[in-house]
N, C-alpha and C. Protein backbone atom coordinates (compact mmCIF):
# COMPACT_ATOMS: atom_id res chain seq x y z
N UNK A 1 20.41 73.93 -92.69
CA UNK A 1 19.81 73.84 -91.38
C UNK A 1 20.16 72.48 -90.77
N UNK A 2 20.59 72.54 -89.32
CA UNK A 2 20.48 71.61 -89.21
C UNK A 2 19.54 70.37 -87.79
N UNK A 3 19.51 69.09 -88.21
CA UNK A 3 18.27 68.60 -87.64
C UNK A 3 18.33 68.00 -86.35
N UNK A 4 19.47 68.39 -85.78
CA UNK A 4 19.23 69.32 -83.76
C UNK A 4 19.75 70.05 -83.31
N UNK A 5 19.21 70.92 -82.73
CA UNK A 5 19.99 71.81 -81.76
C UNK A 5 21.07 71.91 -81.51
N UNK A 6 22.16 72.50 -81.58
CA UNK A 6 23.18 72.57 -80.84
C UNK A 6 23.33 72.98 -79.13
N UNK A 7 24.19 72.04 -78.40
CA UNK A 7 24.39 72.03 -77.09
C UNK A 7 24.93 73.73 -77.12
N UNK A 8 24.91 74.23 -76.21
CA UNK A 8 25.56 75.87 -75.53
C UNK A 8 27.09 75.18 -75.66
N UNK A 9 27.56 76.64 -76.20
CA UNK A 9 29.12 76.43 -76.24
C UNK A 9 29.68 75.91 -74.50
N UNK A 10 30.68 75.46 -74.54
CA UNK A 10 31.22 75.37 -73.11
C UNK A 10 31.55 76.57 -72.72
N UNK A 11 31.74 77.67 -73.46
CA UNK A 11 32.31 78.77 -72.54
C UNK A 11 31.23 79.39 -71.61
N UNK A 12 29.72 79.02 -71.82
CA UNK A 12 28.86 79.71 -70.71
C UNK A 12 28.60 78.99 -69.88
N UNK A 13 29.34 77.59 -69.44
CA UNK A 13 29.50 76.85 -68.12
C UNK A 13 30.61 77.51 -67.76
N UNK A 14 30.31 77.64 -66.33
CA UNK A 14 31.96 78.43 -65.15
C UNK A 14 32.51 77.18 -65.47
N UNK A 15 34.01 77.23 -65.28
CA UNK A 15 34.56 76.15 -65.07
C UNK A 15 34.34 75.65 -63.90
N UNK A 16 34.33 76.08 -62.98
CA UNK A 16 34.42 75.91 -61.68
C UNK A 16 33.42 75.24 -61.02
N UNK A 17 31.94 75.03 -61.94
CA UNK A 17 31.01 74.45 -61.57
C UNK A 17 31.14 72.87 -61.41
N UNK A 18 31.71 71.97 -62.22
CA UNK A 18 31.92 70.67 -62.01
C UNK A 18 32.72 70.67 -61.19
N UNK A 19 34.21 71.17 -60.70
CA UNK A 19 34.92 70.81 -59.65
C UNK A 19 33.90 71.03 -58.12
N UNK A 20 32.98 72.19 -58.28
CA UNK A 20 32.78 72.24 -56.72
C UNK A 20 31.51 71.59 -56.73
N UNK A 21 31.14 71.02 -57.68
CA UNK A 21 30.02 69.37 -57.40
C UNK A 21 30.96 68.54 -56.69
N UNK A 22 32.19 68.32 -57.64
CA UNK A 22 32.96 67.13 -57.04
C UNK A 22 33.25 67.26 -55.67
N UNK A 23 33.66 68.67 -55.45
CA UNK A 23 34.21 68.80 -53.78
C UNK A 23 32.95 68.70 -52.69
N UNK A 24 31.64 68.79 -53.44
CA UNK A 24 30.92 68.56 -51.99
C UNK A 24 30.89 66.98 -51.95
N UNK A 25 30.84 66.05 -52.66
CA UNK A 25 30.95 64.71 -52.80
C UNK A 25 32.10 64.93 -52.03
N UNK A 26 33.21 65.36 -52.36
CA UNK A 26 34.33 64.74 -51.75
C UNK A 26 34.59 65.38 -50.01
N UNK A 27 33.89 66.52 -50.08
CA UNK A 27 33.25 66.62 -48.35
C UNK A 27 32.82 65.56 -47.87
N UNK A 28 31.08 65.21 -49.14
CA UNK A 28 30.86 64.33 -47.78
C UNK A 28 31.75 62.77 -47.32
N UNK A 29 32.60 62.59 -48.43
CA UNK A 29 33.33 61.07 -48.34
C UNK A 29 33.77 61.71 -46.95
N UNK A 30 35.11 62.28 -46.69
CA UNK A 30 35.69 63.09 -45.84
C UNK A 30 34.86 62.95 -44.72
N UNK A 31 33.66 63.62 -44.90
CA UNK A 31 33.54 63.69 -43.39
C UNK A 31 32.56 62.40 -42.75
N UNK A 32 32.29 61.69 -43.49
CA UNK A 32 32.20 60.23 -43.27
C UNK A 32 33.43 59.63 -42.81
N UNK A 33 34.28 59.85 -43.37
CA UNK A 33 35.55 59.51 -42.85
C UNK A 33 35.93 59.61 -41.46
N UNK A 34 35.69 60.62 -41.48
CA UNK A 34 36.08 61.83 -39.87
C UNK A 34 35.23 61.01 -38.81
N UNK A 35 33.82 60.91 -39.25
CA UNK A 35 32.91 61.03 -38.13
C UNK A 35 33.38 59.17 -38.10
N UNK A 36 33.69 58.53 -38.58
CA UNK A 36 34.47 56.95 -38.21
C UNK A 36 35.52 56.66 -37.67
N UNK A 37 36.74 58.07 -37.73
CA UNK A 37 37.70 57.57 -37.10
C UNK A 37 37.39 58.67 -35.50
N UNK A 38 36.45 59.41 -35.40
CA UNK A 38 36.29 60.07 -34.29
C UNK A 38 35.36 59.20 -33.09
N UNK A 39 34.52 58.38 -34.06
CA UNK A 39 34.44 57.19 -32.87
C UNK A 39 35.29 56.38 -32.33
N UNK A 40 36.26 55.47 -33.13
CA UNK A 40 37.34 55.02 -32.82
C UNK A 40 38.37 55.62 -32.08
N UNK A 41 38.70 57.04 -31.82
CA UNK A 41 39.18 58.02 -30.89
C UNK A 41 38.45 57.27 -29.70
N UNK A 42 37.28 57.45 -29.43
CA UNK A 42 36.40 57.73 -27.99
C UNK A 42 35.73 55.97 -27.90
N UNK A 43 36.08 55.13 -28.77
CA UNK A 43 35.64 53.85 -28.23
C UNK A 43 36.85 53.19 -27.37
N UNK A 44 37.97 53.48 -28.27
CA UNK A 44 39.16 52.40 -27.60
C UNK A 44 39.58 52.58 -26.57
N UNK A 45 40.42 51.82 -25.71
CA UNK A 45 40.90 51.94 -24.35
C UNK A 45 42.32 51.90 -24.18
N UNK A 46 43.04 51.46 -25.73
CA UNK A 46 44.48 50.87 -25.46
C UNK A 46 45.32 52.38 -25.92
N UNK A 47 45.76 52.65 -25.38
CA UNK A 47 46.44 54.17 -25.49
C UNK A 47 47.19 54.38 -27.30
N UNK A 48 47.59 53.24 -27.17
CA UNK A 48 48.74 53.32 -28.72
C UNK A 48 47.74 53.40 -29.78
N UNK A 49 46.32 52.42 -29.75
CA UNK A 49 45.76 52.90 -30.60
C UNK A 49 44.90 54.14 -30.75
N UNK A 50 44.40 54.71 -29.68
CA UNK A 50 44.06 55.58 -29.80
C UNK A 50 44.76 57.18 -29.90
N UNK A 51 46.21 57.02 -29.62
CA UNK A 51 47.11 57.89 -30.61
C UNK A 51 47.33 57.86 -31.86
N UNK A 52 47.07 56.50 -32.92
CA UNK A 52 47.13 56.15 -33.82
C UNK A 52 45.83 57.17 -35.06
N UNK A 53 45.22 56.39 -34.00
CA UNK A 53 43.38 57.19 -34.50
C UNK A 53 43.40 58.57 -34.54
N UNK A 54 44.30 59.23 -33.43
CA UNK A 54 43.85 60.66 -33.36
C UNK A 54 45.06 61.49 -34.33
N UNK A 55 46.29 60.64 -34.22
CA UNK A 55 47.15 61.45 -36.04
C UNK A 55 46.27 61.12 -36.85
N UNK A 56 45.28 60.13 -37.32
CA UNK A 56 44.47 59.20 -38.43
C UNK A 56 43.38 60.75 -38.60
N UNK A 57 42.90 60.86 -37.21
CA UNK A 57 42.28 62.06 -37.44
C UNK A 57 42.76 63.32 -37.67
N UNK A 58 43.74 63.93 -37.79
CA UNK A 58 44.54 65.07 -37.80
C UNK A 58 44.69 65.09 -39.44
N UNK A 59 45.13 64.17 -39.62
CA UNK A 59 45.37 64.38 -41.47
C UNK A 59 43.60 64.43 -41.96
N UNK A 60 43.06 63.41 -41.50
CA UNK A 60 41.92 63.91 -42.20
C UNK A 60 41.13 65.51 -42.18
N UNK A 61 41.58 66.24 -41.17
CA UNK A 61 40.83 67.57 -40.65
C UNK A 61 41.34 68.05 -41.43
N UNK A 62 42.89 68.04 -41.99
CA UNK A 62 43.37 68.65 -42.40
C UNK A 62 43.25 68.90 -44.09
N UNK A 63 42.81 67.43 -44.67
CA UNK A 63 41.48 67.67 -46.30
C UNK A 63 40.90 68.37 -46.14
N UNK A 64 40.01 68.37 -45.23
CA UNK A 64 39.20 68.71 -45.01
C UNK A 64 39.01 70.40 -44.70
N UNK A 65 40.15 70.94 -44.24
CA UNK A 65 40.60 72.68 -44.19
C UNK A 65 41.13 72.69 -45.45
N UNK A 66 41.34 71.84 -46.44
CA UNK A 66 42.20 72.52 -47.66
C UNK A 66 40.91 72.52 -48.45
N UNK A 67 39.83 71.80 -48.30
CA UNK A 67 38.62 71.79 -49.04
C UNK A 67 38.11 72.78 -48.91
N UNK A 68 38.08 73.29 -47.58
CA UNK A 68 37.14 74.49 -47.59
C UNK A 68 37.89 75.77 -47.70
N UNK A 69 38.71 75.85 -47.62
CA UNK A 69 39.80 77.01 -48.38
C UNK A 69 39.39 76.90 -50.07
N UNK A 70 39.24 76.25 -50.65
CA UNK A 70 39.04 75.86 -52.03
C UNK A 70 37.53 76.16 -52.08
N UNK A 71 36.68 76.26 -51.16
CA UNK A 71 35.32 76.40 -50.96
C UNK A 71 35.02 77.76 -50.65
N UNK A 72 35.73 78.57 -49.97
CA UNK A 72 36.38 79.76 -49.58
C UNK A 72 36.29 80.32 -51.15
N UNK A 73 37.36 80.23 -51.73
CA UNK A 73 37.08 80.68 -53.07
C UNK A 73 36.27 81.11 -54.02
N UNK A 74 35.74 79.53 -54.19
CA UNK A 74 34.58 79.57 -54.72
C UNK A 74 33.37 80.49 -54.86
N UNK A 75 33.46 80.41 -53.29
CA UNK A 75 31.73 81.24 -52.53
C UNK A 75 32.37 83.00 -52.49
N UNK A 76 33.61 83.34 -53.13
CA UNK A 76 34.20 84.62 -52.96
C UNK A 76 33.84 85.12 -54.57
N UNK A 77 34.07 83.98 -55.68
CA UNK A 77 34.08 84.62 -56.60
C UNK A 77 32.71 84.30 -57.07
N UNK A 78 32.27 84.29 -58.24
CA UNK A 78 30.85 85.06 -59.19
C UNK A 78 30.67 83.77 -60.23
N UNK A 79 31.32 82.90 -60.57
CA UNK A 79 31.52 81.95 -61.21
C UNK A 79 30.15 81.05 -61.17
N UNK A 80 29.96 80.52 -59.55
CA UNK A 80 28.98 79.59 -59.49
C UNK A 80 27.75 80.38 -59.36
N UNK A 81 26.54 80.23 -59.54
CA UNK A 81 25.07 80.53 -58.92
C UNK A 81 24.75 80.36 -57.99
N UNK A 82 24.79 78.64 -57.65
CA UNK A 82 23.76 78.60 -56.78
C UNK A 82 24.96 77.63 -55.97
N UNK A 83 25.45 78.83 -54.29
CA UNK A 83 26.09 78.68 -53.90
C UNK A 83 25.42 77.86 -52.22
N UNK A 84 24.36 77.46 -52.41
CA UNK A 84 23.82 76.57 -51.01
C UNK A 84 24.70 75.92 -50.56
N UNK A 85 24.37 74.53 -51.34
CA UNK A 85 25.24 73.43 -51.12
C UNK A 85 26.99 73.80 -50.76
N UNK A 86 27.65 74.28 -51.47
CA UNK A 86 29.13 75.09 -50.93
C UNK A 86 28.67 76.04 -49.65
N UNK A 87 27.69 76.18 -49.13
CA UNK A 87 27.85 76.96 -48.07
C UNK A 87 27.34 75.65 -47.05
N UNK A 88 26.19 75.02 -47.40
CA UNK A 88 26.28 74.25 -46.15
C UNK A 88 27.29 72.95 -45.96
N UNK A 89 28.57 72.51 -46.83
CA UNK A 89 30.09 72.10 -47.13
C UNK A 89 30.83 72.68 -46.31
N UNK A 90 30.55 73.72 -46.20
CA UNK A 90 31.96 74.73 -45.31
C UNK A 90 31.17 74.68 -43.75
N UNK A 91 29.82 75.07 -43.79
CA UNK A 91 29.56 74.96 -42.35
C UNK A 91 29.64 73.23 -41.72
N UNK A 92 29.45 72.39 -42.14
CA UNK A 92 29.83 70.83 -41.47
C UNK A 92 31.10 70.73 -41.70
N UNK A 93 32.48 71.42 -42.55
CA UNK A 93 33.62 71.38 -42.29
C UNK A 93 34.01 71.62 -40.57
N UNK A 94 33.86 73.44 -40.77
CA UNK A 94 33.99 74.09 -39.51
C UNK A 94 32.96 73.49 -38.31
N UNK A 95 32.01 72.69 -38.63
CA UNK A 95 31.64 71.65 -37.37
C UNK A 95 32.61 70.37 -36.65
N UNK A 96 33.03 70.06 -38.31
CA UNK A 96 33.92 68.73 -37.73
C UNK A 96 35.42 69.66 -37.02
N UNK A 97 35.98 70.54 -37.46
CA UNK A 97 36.99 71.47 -37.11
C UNK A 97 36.75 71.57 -35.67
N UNK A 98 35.58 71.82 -35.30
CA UNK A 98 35.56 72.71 -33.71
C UNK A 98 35.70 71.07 -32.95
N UNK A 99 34.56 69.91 -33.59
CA UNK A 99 34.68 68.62 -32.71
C UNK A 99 36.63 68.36 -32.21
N UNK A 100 37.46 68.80 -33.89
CA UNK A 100 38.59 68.14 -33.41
C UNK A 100 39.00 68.69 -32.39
N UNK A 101 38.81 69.95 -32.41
CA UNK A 101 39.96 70.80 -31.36
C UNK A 101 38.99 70.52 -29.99
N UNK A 102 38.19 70.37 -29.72
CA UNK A 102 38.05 69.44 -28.76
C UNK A 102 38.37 68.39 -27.97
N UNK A 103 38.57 67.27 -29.25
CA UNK A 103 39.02 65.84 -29.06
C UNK A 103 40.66 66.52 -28.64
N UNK A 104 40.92 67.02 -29.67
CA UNK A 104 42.71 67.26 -28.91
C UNK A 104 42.65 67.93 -27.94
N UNK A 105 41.77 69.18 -27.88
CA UNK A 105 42.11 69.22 -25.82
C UNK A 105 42.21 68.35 -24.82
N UNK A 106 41.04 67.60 -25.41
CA UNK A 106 40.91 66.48 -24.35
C UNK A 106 42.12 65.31 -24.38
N UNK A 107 42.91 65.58 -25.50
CA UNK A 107 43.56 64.01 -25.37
C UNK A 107 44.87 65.07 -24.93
N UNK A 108 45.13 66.38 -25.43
CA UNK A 108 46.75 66.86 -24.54
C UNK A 108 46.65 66.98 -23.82
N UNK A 109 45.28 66.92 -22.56
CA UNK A 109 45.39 67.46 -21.11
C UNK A 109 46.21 66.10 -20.22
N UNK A 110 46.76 66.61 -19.61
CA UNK A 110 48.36 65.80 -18.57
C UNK A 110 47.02 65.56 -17.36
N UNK A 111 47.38 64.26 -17.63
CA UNK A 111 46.53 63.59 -15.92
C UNK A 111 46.48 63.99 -14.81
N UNK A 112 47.60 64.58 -14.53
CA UNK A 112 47.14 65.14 -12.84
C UNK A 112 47.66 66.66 -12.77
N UNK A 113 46.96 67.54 -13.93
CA UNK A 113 46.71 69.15 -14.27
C UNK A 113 45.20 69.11 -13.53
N UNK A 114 45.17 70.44 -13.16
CA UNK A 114 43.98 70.50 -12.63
C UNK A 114 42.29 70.11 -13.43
N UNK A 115 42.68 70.23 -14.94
CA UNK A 115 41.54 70.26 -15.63
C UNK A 115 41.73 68.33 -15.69
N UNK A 116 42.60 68.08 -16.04
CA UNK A 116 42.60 66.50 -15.68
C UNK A 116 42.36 66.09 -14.68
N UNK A 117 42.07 65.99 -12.88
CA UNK A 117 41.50 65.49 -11.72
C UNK A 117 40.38 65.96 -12.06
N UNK A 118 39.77 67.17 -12.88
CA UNK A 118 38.85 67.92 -13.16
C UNK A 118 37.82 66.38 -13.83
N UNK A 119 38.27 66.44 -14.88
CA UNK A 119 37.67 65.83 -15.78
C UNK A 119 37.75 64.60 -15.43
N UNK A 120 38.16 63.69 -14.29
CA UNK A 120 38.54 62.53 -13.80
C UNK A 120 36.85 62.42 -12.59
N UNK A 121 37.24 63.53 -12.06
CA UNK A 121 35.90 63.35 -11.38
C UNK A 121 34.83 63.58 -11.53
N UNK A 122 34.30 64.18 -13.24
CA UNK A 122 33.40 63.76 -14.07
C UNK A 122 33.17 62.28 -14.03
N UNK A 123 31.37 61.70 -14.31
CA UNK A 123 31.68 60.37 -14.59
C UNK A 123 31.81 59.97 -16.29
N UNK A 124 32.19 58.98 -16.17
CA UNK A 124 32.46 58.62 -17.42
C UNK A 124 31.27 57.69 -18.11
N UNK A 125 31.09 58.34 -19.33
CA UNK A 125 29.92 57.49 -20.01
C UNK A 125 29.38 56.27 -19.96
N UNK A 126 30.37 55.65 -19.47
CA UNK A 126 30.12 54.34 -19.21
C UNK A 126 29.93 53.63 -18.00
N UNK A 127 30.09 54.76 -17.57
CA UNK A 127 29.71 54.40 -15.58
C UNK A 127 28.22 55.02 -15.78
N UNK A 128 28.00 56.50 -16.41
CA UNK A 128 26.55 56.67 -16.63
C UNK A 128 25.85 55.46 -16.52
N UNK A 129 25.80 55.30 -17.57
CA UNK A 129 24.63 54.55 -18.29
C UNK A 129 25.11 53.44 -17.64
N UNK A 130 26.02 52.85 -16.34
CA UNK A 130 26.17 51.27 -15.78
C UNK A 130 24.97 51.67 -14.32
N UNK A 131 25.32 53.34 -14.01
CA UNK A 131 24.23 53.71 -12.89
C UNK A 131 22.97 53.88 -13.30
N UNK A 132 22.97 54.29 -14.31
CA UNK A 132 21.33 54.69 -14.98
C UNK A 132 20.67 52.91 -14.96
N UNK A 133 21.56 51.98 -15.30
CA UNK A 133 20.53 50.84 -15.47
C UNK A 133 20.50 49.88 -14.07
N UNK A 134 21.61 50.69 -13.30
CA UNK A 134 21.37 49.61 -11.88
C UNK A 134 20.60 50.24 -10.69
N UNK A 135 20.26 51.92 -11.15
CA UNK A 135 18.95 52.34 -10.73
C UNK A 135 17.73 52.12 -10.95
N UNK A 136 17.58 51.72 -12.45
CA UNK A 136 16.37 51.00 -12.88
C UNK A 136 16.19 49.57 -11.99
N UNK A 137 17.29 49.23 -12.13
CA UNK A 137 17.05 47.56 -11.61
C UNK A 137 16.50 47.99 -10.47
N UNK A 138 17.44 48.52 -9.81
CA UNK A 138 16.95 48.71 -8.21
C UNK A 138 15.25 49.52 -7.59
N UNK A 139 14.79 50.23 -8.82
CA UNK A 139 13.55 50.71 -8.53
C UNK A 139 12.56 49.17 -8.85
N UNK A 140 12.80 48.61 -9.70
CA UNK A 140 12.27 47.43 -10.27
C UNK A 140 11.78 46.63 -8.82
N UNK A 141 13.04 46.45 -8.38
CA UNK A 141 13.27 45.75 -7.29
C UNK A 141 12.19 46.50 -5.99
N UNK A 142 12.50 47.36 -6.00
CA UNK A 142 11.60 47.69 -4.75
C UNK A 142 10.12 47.83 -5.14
N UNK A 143 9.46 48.36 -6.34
CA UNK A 143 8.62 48.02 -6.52
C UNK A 143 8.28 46.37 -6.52
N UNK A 144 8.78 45.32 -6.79
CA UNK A 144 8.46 43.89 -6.90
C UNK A 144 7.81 43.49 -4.86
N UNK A 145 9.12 44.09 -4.31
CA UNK A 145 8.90 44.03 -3.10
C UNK A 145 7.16 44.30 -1.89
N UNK A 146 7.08 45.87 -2.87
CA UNK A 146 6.09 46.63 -2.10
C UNK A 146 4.88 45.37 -2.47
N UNK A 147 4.88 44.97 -4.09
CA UNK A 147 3.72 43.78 -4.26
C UNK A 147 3.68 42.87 -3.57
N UNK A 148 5.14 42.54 -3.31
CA UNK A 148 4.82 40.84 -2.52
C UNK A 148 4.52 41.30 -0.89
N UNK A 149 4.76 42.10 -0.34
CA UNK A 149 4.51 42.90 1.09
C UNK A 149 2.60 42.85 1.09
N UNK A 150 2.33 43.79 -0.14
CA UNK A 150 0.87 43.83 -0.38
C UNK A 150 -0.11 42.65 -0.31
N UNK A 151 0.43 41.43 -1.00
CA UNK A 151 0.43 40.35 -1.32
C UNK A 151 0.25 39.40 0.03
N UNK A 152 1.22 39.50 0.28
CA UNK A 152 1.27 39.08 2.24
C UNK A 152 0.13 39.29 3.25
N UNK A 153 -0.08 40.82 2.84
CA UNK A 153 -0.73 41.43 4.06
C UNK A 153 -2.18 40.95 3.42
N UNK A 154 -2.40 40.55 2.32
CA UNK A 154 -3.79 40.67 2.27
C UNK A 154 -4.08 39.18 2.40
N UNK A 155 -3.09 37.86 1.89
CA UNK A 155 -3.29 36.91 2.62
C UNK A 155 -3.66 36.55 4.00
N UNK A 156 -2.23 37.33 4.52
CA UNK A 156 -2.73 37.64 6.27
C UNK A 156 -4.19 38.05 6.10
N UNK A 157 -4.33 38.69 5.80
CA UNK A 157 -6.17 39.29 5.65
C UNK A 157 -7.15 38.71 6.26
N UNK A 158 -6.75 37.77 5.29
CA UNK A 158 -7.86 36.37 4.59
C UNK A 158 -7.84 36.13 5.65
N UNK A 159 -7.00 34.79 5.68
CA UNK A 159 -6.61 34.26 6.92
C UNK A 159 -7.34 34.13 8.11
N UNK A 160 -7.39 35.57 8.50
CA UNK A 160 -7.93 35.90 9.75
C UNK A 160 -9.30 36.63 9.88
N UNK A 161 -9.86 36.40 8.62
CA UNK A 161 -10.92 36.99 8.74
C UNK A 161 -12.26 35.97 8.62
N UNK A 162 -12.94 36.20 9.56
CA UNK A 162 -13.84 35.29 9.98
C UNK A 162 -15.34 36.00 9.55
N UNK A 163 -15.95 34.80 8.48
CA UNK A 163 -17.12 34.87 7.86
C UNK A 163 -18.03 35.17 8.48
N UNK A 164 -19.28 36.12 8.32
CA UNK A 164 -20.72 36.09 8.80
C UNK A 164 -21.73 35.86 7.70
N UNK A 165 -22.36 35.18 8.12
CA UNK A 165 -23.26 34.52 7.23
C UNK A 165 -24.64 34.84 7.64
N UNK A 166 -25.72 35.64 7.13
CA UNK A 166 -26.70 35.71 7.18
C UNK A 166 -28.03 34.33 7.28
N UNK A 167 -27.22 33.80 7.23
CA UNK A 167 -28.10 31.88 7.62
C UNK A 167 -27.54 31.94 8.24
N UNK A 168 -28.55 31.45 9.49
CA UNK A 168 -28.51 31.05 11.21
C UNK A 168 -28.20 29.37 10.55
N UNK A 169 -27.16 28.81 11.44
CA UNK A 169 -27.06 27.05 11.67
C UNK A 169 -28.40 26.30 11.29
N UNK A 170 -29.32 26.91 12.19
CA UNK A 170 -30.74 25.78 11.67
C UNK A 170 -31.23 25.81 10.54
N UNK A 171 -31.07 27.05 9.84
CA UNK A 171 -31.59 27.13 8.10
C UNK A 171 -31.05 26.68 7.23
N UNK A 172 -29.72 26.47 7.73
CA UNK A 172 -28.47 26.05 6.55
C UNK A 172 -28.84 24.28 6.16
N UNK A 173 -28.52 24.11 4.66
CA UNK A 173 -28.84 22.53 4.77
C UNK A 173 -28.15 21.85 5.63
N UNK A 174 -28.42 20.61 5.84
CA UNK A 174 -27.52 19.82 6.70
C UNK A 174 -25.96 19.63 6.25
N UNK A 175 -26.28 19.19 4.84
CA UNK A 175 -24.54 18.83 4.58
C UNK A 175 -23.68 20.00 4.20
N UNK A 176 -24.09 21.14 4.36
CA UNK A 176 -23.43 22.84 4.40
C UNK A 176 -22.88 22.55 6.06
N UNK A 177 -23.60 22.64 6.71
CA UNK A 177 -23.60 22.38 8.31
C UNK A 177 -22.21 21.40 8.73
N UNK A 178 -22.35 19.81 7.84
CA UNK A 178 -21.60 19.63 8.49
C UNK A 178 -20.12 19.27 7.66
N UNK A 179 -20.12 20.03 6.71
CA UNK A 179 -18.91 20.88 5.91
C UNK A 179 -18.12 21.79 6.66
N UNK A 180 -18.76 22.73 6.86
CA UNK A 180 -18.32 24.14 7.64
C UNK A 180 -17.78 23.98 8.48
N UNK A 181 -18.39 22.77 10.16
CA UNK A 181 -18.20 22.96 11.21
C UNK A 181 -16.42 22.60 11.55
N UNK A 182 -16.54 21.79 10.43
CA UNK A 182 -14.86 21.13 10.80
C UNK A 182 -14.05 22.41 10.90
N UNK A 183 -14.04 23.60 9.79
CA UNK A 183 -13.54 24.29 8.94
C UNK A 183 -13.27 25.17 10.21
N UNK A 184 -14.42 25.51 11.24
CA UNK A 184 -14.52 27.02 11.33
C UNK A 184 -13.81 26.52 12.75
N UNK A 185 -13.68 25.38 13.09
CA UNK A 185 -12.72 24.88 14.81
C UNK A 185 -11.22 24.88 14.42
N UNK A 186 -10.93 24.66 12.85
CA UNK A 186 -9.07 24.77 13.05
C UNK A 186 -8.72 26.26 13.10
């Protein structure tokens, strides 16, 4: 007899189970990858690099379709159990897939095609959000205004508004009397 257990032979692990651990790890490196050089697509302004970025992105899409072809497999044959994780792998593949073919529409469309004047007289994100905050300013502004207007008018108010006093002159003390009188002739 002996004094432990023996581990399960390897033959009742699929083989296939450690590689498609590894491949969702190596999804998500990938599409960490992707989603870094797809900002760099849509941040830069200098044309060369952002042709650079978008072959940079093309090879990566393209791991990324051989992964899930290999994932494809997987989720076809009987090998693995518990096929979640390989299914939600293939659906953020075919997410990053649809973003690219996007990004490349947008970057083969020819400048003065109709969908290009099209998309020209869209504003651009960065004019957004330069109008979104110089509308703020500007509401800012007119509200500041309406206060100091308010502000004004109620000084004016003051100003011109002339006291009644329930003490007649003769009841008032004397040195109230001759405080006031200067006050109430300018």
């Amino acid at each position: 007899m002996r004094p432990f257990p023996l581990s399960p032979p390897v033959s009742h692990f699929p083989p296939a189970a450690p590689a498609a651990n590894a491949s969702t790890f190596q999804v998500d490196e990938g599409v960490d990858i992707f989603n870094d050089i797809y900002h760099k697509v849509y941040s830069t302004d200098q044309q060369k690099l952002k042709e650079k970025y978008e072959s940079d992105l093309k090879t990566e899409i393209k791991k990324l379709q051989r992964m899930r072809d290999q994932i494809k497999t997987w989720l076809a044959g009987n090998d693995i159990k518990d096929k979640n994780q390989l299914i939600e792998a293939r659906k953020v593949i075919e997410e990053k897939m649809e973003l690219f073919r996007v990004c490349e529409k947008e970057t083969k469309t020819k400048a003065f095609s109709k969908e290009g004047l099209a998309r020209q007289a869209s504003t651009d994100p960065k004019d957004a959000e330069r109008e979104e905050k110089r509308a703020w300013v500007n509401g800012c502004l007119e509200r500041l205004q309406v206060r100091c207007r308010t502000a004004e008018n109620l000084c004016a108010h003051r100003m011109t508004t002339t006291f009644s006093f329930s003490v007649s002159p003769s009841s008032a003390p004397r040195w109230w009397w001759t405080w006031w009188t200067p006050r109430c002739r300018s």
